[in-house]
Structure formats: structure tokens, C-alpha cells
PDB file of N, CA and C in Angstrom:
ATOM      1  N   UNK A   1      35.432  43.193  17.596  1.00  0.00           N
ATOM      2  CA  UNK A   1      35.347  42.454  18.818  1.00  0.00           C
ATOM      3  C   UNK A   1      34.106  41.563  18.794  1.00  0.00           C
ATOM      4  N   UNK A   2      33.799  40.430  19.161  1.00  0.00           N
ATOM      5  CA  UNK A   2      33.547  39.259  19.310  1.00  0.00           C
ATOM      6  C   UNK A   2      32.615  39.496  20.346  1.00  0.00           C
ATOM      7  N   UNK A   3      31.185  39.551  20.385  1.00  0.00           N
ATOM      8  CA  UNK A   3      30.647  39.591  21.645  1.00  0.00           C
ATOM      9  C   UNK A   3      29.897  38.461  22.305  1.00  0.00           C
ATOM     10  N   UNK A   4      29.916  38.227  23.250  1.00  0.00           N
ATOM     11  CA  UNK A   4      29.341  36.794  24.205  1.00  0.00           C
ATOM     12  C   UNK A   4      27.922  36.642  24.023  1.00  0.00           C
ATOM     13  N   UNK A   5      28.127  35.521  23.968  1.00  0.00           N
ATOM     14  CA  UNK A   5      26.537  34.902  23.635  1.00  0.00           C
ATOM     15  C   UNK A   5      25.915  35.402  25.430  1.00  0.00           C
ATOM     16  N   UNK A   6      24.152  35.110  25.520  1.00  0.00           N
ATOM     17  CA  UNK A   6      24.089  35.725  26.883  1.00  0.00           C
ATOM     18  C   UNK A   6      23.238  34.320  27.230  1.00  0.00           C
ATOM     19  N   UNK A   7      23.573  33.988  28.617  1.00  0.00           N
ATOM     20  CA  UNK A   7      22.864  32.596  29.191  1.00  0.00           C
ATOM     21  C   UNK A   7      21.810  31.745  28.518  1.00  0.00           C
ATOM     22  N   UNK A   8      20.841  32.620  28.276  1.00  0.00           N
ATOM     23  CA  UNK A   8      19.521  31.905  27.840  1.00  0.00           C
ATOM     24  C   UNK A   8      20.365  31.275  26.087  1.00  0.00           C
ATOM     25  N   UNK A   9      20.939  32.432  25.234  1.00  0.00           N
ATOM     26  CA  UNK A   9      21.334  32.223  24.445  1.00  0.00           C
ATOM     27  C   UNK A   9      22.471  30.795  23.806  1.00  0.00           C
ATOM     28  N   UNK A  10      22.998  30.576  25.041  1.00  0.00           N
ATOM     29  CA  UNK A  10      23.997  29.359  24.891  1.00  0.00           C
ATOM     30  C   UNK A  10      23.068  28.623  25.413  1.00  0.00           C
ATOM     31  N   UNK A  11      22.398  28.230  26.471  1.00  0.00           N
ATOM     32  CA  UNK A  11      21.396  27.004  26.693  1.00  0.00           C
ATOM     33  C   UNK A  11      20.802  26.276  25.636  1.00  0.00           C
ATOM     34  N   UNK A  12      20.092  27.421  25.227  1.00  0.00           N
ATOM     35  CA  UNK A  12      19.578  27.304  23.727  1.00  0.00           C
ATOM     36  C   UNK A  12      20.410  26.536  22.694  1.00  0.00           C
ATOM     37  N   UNK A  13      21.766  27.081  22.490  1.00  0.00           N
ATOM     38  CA  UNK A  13      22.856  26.498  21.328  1.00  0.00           C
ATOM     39  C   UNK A  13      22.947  25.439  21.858  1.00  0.00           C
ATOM     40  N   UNK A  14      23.150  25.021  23.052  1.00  0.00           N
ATOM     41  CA  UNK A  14      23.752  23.974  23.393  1.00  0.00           C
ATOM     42  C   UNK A  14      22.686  22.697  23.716  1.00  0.00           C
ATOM     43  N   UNK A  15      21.255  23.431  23.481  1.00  0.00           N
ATOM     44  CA  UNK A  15      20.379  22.512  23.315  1.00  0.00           C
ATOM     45  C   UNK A  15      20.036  21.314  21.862  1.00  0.00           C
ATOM     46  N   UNK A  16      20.195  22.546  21.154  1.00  0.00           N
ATOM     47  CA  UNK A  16      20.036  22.135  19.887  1.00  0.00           C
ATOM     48  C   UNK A  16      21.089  21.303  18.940  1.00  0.00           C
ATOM     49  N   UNK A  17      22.151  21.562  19.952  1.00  0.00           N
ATOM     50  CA  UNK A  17      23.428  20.513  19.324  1.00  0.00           C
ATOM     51  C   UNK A  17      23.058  19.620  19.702  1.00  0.00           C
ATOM     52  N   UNK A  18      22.490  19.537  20.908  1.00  0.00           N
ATOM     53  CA  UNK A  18      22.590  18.355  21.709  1.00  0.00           C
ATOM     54  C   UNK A  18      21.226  17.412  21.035  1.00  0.00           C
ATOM     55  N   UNK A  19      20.575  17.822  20.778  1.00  0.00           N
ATOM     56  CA  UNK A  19      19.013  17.234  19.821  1.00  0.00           C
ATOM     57  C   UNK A  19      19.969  16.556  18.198  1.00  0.00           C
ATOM     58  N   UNK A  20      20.564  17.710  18.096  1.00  0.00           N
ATOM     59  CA  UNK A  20      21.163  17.132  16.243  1.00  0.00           C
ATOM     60  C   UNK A  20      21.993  16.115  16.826  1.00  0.00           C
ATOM     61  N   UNK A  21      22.617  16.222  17.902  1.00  0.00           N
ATOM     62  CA  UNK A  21      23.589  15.018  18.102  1.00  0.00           C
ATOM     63  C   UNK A  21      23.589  13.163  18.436  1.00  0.00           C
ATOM     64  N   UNK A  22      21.912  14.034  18.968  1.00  0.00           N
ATOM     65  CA  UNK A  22      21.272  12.234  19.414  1.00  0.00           C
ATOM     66  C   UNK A  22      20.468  12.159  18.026  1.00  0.00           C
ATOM     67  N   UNK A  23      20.026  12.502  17.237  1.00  0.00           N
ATOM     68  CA  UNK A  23      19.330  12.376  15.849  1.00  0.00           C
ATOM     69  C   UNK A  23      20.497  11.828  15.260  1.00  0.00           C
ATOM     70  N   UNK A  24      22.156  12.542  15.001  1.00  0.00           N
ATOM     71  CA  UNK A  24      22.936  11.630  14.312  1.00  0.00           C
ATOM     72  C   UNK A  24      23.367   9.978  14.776  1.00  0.00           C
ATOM     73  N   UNK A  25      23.311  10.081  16.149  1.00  0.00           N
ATOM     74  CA  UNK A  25      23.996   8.844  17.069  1.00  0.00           C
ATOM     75  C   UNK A  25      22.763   8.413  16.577  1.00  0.00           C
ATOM     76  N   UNK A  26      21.643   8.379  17.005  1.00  0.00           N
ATOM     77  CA  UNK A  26      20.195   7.490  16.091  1.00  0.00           C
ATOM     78  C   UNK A  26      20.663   6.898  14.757  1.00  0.00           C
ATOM     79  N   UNK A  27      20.784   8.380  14.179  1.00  0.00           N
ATOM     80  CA  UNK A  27      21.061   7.365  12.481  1.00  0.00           C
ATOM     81  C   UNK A  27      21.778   6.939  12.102  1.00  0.00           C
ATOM     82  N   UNK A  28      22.739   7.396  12.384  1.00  0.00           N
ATOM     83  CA  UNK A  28      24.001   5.815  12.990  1.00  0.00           C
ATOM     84  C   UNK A  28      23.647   4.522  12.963  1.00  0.00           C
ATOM     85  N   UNK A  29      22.890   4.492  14.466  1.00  0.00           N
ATOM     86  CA  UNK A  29      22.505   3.011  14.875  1.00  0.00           C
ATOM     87  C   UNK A  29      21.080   2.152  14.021  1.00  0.00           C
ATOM     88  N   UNK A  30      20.382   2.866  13.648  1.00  0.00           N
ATOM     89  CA  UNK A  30      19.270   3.043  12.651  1.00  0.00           C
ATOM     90  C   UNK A  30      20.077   3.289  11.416  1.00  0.00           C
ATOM     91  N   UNK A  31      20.259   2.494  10.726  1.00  0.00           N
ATOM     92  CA  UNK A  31      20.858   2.614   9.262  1.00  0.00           C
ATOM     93  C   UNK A  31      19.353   2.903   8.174  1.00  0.00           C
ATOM     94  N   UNK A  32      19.207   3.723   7.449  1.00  0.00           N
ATOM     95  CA  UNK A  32      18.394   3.958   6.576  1.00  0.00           C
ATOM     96  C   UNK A  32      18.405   2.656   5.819  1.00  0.00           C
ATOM     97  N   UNK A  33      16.989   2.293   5.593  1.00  0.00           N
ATOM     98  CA  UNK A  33      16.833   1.261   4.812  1.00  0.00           C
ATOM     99  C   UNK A  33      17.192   1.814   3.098  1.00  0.00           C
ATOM    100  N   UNK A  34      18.161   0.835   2.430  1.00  0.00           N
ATOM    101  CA  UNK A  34      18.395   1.381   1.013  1.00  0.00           C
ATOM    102  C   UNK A  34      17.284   0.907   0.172  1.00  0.00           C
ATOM    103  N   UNK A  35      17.988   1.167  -1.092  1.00  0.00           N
ATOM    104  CA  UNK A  35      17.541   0.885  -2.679  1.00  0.00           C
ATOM    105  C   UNK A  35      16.686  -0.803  -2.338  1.00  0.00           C
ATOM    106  N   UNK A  36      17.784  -1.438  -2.050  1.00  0.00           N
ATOM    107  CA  UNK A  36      17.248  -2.973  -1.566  1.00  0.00           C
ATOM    108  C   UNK A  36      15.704  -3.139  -0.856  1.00  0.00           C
ATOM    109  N   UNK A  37      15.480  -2.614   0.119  1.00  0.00           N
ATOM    110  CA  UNK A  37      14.496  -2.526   0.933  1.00  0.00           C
ATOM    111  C   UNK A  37      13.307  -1.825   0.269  1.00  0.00           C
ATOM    112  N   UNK A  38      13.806  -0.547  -0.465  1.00  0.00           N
ATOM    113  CA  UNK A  38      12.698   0.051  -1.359  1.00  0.00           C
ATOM    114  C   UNK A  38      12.314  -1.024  -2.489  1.00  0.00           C
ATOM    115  N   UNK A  39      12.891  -1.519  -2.988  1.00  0.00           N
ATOM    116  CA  UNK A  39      12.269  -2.875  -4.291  1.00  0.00           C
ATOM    117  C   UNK A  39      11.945  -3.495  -3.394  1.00  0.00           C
ATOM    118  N   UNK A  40      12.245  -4.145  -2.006  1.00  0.00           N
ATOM    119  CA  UNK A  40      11.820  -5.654  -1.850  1.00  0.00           C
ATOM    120  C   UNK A  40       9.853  -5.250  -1.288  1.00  0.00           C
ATOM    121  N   UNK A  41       9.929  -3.575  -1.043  1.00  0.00           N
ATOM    122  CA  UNK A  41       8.671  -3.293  -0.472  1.00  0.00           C
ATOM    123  C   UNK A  41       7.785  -3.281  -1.515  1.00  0.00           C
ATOM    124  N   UNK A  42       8.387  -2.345  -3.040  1.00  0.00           N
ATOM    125  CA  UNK A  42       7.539  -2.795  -3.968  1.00  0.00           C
ATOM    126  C   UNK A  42       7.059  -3.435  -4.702  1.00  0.00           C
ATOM    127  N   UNK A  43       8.087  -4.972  -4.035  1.00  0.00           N
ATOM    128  CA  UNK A  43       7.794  -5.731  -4.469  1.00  0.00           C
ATOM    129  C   UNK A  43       6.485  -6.750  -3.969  1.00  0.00           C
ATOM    130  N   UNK A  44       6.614  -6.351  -2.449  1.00  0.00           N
ATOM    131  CA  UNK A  44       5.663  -7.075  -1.550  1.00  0.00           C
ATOM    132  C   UNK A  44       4.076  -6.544  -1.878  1.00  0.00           C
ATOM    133  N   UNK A  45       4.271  -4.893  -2.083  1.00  0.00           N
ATOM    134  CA  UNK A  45       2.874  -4.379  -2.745  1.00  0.00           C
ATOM    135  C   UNK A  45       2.475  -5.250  -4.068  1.00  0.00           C
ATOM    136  N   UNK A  46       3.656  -5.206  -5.006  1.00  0.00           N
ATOM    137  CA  UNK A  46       2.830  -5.464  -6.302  1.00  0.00           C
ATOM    138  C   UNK A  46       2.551  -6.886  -6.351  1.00  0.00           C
ATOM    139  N   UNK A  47       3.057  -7.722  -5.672  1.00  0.00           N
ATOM    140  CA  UNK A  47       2.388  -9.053  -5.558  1.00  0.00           C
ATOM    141  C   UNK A  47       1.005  -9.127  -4.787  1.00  0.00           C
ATOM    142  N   UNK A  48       1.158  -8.282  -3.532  1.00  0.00           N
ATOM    143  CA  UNK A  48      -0.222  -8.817  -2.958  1.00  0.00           C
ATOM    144  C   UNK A  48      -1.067  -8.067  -3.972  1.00  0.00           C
ATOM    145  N   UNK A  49      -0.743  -7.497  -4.858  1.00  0.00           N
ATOM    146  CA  UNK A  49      -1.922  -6.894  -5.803  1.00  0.00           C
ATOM    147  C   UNK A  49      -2.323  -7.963  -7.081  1.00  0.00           C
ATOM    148  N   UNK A  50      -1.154  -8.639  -7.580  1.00  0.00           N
ATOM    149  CA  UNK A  50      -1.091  -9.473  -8.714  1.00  0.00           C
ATOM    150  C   UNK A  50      -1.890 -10.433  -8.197  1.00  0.00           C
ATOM    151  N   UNK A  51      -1.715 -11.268  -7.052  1.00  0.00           N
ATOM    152  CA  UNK A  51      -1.932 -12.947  -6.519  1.00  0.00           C
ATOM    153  C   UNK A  51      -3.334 -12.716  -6.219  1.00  0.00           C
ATOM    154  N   UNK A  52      -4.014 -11.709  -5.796  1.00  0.00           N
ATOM    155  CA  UNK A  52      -5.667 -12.023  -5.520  1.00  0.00           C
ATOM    156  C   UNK A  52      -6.325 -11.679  -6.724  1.00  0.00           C
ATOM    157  N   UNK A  53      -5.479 -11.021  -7.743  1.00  0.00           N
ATOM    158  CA  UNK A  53      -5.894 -10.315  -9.491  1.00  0.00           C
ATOM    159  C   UNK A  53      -6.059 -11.912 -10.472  1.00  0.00           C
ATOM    160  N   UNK A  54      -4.816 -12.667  -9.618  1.00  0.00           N
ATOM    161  CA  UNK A  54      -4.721 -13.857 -10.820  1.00  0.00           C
ATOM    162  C   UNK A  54      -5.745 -15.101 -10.423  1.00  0.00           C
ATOM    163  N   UNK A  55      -5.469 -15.193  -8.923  1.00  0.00           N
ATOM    164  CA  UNK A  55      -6.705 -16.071  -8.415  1.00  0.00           C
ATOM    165  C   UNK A  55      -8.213 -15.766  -8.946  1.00  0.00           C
ATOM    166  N   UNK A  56      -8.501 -14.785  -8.479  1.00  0.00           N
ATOM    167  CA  UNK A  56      -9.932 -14.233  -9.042  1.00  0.00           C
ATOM    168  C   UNK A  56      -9.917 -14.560 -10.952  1.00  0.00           C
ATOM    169  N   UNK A  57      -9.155 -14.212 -11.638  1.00  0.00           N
ATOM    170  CA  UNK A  57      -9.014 -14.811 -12.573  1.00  0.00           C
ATOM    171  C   UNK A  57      -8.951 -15.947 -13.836  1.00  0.00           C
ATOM    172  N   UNK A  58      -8.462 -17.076 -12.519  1.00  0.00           N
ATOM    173  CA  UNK A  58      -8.346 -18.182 -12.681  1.00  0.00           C
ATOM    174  C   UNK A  58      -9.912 -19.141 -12.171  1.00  0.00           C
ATOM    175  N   UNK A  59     -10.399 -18.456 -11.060  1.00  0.00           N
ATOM    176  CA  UNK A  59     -11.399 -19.051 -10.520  1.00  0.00           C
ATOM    177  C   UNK A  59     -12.557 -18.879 -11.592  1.00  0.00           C
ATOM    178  N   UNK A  60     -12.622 -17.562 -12.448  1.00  0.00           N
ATOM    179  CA  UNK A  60     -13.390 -17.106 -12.978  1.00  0.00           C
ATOM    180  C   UNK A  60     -13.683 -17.822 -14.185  1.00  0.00           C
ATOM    181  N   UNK A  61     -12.438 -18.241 -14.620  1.00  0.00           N
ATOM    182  CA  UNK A  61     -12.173 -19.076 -15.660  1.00  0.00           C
ATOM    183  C   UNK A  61     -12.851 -20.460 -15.799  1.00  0.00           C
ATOM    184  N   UNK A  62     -12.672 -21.071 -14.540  1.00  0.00           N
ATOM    185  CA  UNK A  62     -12.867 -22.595 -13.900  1.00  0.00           C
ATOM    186  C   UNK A  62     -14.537 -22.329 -13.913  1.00  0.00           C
ATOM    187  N   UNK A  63     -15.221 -21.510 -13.569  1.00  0.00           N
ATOM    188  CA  UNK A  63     -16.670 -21.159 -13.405  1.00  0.00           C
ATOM    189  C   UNK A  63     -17.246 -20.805 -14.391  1.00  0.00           C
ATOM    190  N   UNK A  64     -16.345 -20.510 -15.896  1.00  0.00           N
ATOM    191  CA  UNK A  64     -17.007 -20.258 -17.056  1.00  0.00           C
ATOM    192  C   UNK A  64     -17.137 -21.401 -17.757  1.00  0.00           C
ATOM    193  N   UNK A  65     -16.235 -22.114 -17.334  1.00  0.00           N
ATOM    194  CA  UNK A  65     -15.888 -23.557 -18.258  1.00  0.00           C
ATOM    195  C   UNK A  65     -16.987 -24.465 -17.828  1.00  0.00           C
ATOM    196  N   UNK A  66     -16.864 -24.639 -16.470  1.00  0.00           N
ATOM    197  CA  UNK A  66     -17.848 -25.536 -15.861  1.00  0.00           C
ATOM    198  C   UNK A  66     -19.841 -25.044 -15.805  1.00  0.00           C
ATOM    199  N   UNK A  67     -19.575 -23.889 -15.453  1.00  0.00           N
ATOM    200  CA  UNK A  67     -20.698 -23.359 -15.291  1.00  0.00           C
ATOM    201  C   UNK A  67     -21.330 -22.234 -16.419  1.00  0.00           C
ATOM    202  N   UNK A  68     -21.452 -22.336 -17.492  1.00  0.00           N
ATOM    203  CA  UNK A  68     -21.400 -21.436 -18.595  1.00  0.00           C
ATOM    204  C   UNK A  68     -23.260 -20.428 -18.065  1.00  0.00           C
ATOM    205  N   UNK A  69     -22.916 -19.452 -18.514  1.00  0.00           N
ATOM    206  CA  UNK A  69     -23.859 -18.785 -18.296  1.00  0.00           C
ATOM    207  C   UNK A  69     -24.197 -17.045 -19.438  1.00  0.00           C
ATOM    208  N   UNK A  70     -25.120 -16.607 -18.868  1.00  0.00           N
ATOM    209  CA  UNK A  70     -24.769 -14.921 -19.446  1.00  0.00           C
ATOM    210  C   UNK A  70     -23.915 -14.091 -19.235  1.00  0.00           C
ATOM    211  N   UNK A  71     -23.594 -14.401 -18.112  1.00  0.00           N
ATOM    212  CA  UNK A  71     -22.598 -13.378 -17.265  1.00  0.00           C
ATOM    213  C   UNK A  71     -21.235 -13.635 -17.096  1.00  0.00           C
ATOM    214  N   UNK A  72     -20.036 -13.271 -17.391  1.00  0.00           N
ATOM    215  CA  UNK A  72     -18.773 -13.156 -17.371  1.00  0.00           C
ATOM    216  C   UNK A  72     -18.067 -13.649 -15.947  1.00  0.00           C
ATOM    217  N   UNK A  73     -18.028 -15.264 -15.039  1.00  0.00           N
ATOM    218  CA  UNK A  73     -17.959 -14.466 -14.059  1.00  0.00           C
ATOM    219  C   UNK A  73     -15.808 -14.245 -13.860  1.00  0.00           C
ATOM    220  N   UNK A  74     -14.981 -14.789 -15.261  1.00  0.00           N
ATOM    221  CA  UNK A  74     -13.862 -14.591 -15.208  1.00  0.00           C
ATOM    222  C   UNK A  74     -13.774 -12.940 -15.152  1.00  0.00           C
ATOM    223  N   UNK A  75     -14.574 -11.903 -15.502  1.00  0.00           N
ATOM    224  CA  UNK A  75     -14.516 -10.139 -15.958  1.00  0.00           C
ATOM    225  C   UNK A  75     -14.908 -10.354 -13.995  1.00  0.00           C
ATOM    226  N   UNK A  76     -16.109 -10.362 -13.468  1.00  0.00           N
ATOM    227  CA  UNK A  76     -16.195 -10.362 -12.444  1.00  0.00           C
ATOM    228  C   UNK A  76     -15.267 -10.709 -11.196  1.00  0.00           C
ATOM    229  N   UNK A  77     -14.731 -11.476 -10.956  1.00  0.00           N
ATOM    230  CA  UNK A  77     -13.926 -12.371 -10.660  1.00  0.00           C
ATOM    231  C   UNK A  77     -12.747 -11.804 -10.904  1.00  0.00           C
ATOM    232  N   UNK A  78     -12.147 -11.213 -11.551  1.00  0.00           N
ATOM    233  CA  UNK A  78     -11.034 -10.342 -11.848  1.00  0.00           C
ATOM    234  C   UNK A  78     -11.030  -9.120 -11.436  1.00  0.00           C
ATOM    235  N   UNK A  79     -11.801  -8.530 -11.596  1.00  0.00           N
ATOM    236  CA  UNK A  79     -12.395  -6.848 -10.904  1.00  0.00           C
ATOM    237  C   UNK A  79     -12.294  -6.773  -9.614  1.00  0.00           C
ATOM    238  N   UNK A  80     -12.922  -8.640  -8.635  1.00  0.00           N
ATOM    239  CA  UNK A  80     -13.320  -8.435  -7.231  1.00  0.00           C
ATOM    240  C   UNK A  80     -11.903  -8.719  -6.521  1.00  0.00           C
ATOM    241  N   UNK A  81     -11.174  -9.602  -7.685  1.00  0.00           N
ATOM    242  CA  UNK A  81      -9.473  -9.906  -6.881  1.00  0.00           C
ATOM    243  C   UNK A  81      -8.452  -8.534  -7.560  1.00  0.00           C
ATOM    244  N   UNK A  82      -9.178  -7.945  -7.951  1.00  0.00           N
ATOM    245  CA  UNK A  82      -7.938  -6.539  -8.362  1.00  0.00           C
ATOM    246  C   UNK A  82      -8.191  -5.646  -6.891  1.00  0.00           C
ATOM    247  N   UNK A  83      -9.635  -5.504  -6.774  1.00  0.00           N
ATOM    248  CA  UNK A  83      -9.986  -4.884  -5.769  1.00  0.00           C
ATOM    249  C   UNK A  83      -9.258  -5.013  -4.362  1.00  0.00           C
ATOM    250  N   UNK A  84      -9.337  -6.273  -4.476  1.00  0.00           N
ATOM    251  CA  UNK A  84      -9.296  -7.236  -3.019  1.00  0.00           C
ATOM    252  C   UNK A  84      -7.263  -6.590  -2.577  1.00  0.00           C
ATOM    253  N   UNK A  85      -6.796  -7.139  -4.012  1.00  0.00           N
ATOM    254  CA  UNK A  85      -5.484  -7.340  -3.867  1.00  0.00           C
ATOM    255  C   UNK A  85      -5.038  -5.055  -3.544  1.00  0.00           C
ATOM    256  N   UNK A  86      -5.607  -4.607  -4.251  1.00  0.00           N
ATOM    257  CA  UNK A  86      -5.822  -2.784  -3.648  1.00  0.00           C
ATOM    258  C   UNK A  86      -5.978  -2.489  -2.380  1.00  0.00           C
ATOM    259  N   UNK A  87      -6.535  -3.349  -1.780  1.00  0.00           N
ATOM    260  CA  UNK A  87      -7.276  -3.042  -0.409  1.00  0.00           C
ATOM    261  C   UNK A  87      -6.362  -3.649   0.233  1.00  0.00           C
ATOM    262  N   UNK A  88      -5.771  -4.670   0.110  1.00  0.00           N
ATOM    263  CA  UNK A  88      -4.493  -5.166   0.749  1.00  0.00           C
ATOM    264  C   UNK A  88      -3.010  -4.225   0.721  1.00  0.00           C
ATOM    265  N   UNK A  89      -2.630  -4.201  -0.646  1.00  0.00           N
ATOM    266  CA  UNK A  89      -1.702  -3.293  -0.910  1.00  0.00           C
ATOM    267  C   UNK A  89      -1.854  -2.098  -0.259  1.00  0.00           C
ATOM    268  N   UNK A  90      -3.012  -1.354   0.158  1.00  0.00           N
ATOM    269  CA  UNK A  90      -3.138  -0.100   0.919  1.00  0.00           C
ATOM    270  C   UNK A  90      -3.436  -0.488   2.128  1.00  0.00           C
ATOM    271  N   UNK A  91      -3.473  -1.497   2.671  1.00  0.00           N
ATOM    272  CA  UNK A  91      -3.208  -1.670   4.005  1.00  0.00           C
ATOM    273  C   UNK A  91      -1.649  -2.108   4.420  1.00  0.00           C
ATOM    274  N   UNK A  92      -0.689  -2.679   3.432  1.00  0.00           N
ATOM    275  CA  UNK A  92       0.706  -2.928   3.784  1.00  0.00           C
ATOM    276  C   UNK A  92       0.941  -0.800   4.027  1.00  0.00           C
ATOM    277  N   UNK A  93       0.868  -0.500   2.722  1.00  0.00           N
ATOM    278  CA  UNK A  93       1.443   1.152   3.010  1.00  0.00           C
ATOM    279  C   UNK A  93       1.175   1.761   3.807  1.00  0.00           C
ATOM    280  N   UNK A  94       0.140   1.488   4.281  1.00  0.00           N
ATOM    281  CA  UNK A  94      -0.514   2.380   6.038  1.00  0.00           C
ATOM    282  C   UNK A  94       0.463   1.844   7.154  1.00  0.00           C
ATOM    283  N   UNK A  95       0.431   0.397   6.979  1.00  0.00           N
ATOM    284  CA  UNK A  95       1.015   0.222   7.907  1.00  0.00           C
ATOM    285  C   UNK A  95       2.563   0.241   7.959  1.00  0.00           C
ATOM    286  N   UNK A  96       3.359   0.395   6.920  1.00  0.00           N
ATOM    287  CA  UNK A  96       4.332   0.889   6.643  1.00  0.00           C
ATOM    288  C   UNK A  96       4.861   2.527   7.300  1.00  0.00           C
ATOM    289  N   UNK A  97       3.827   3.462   6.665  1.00  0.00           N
ATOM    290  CA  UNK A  97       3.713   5.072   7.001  1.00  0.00           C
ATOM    291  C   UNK A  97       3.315   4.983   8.675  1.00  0.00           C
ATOM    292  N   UNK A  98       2.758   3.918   9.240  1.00  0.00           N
ATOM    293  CA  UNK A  98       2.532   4.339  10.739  1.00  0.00           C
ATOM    294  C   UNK A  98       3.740   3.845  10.949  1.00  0.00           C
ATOM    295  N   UNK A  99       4.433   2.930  10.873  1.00  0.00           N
ATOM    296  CA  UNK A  99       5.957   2.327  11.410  1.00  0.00           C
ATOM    297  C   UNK A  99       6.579   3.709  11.408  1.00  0.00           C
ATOM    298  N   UNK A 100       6.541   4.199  10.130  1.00  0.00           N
ATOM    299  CA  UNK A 100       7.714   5.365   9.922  1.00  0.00           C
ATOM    300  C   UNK A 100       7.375   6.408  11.263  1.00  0.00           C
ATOM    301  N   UNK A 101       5.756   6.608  11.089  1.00  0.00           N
ATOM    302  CA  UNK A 101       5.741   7.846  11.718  1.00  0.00           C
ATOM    303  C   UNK A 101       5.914   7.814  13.129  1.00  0.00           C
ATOM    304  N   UNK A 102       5.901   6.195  14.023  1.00  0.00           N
ATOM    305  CA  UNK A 102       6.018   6.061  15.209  1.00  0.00           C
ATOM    306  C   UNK A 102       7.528   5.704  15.987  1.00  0.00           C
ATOM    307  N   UNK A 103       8.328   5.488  14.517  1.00  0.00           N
ATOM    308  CA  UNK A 103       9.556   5.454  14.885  1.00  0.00           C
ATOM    309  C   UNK A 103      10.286   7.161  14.709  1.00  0.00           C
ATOM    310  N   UNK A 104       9.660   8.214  13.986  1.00  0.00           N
ATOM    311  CA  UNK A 104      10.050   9.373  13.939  1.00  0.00           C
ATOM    312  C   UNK A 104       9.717  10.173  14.968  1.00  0.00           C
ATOM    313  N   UNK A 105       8.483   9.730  15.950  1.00  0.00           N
ATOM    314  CA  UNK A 105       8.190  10.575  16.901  1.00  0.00           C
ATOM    315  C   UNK A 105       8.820   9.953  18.088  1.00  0.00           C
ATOM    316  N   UNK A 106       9.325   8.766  17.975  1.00  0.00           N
ATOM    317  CA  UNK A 106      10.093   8.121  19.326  1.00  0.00           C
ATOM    318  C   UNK A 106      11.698   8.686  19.115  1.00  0.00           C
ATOM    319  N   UNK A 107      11.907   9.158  17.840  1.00  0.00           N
ATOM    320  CA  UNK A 107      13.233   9.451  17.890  1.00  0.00           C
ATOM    321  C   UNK A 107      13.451  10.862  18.309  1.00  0.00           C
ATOM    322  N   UNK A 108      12.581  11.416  18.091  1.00  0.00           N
ATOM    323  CA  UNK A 108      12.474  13.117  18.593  1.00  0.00           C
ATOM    324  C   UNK A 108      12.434  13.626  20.174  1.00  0.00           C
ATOM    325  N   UNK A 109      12.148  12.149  20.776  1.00  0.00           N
ATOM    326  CA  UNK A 109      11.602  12.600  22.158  1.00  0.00           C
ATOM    327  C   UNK A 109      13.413  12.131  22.712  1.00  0.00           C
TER     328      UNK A 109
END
């Protein structure tokens, strides 16, 4: 014999369907970003990392030619746009991971 769930006990069940059910109707309407979206992001990182790596590079170059000296400043100049373009790239991913995490706590409520 089959025994009955007791009040508090079905509230409960019927809470928690009801939570999985607006999480599915969400992801439904919220389509997971695919494969596509994952390259086009790593793609947006590894450029802003390349373009301040090659500038600094290039500038460094233009300043050795013109301005010859002791000091390297194409090695310099390359180091400060690798840097530069890091510090960028880890500011797209932050702000990426806060999107995620502020759209995961709006979906919970």
C-alpha cells in the first residue's frame, strides 16, 4: 500500500517542480550560447591580447630605427603591449563571469 505524502510534504514537491519548471521555461527562452559564441569570445580575448602585443611592437621598432640607442625599446615596448593587451583580456572575462553570474542569480529568484 501506497502511503500519502503529508501537507508540508507535497508543498514542498510541488515547490520544487515548480522552481525546475520556471528554470526550464527560462532555458527555453534563454537559448545557451553555443560552440559559435564560445570561439567568437575567444576570439575577442585573443585579439585584444595580440593588437596592443603588435602595436607595442611595431612602435618599438619605429623608435629603434629612428632613435638608436642602448636599450631595446622594440623588447620593451613589446612586454608593455603584452601586458597592456592581459589586462584588457582579463577585464573582458570579468566582465563576462559577472554577466553570467547576474543573469544566474536573476534567474533563481
Amino acid at each position: 500500500m501506497r502511503e500519502e505524502p503529508k501537507p508540508s510534504q507535497a508543498s514542498n514537491l510541488a515547490e520544487q517542480v515548480g522552481v525546475k519548471a520556471a528554470r526550464k521555461l527560462k532555458a527555453q527562452r534563454n537559448a545557451t550560447p553555443g560552440v559559435w559564441f564560445g570561439l567568437g569570445l575567444m576570439g575577442v580575448i585573443g585579439w585584444s591580447v595580440v593588437v596592443p602585443t603588435l602595436l607595442g611592437a611595431a612602435l618599438g621598432l619605429w623608435l629603434d630605427r629612428h632613435y638608436p640607442g642602448g636599450r631595446s625599446w622594440t623588447l620593451a615596448l613589446l612586454v608593455g603591449g603584452l601586458t597592456l593587451g592581459c589586462m584588457n583580456a582579463w577585464h573582458w572575462v570579468s566582465k563576462e563571469e559577472q554577466a553570467m553570474r547576474e543573469e544566474q542569480e536573476n534567474g533563481d529568484k
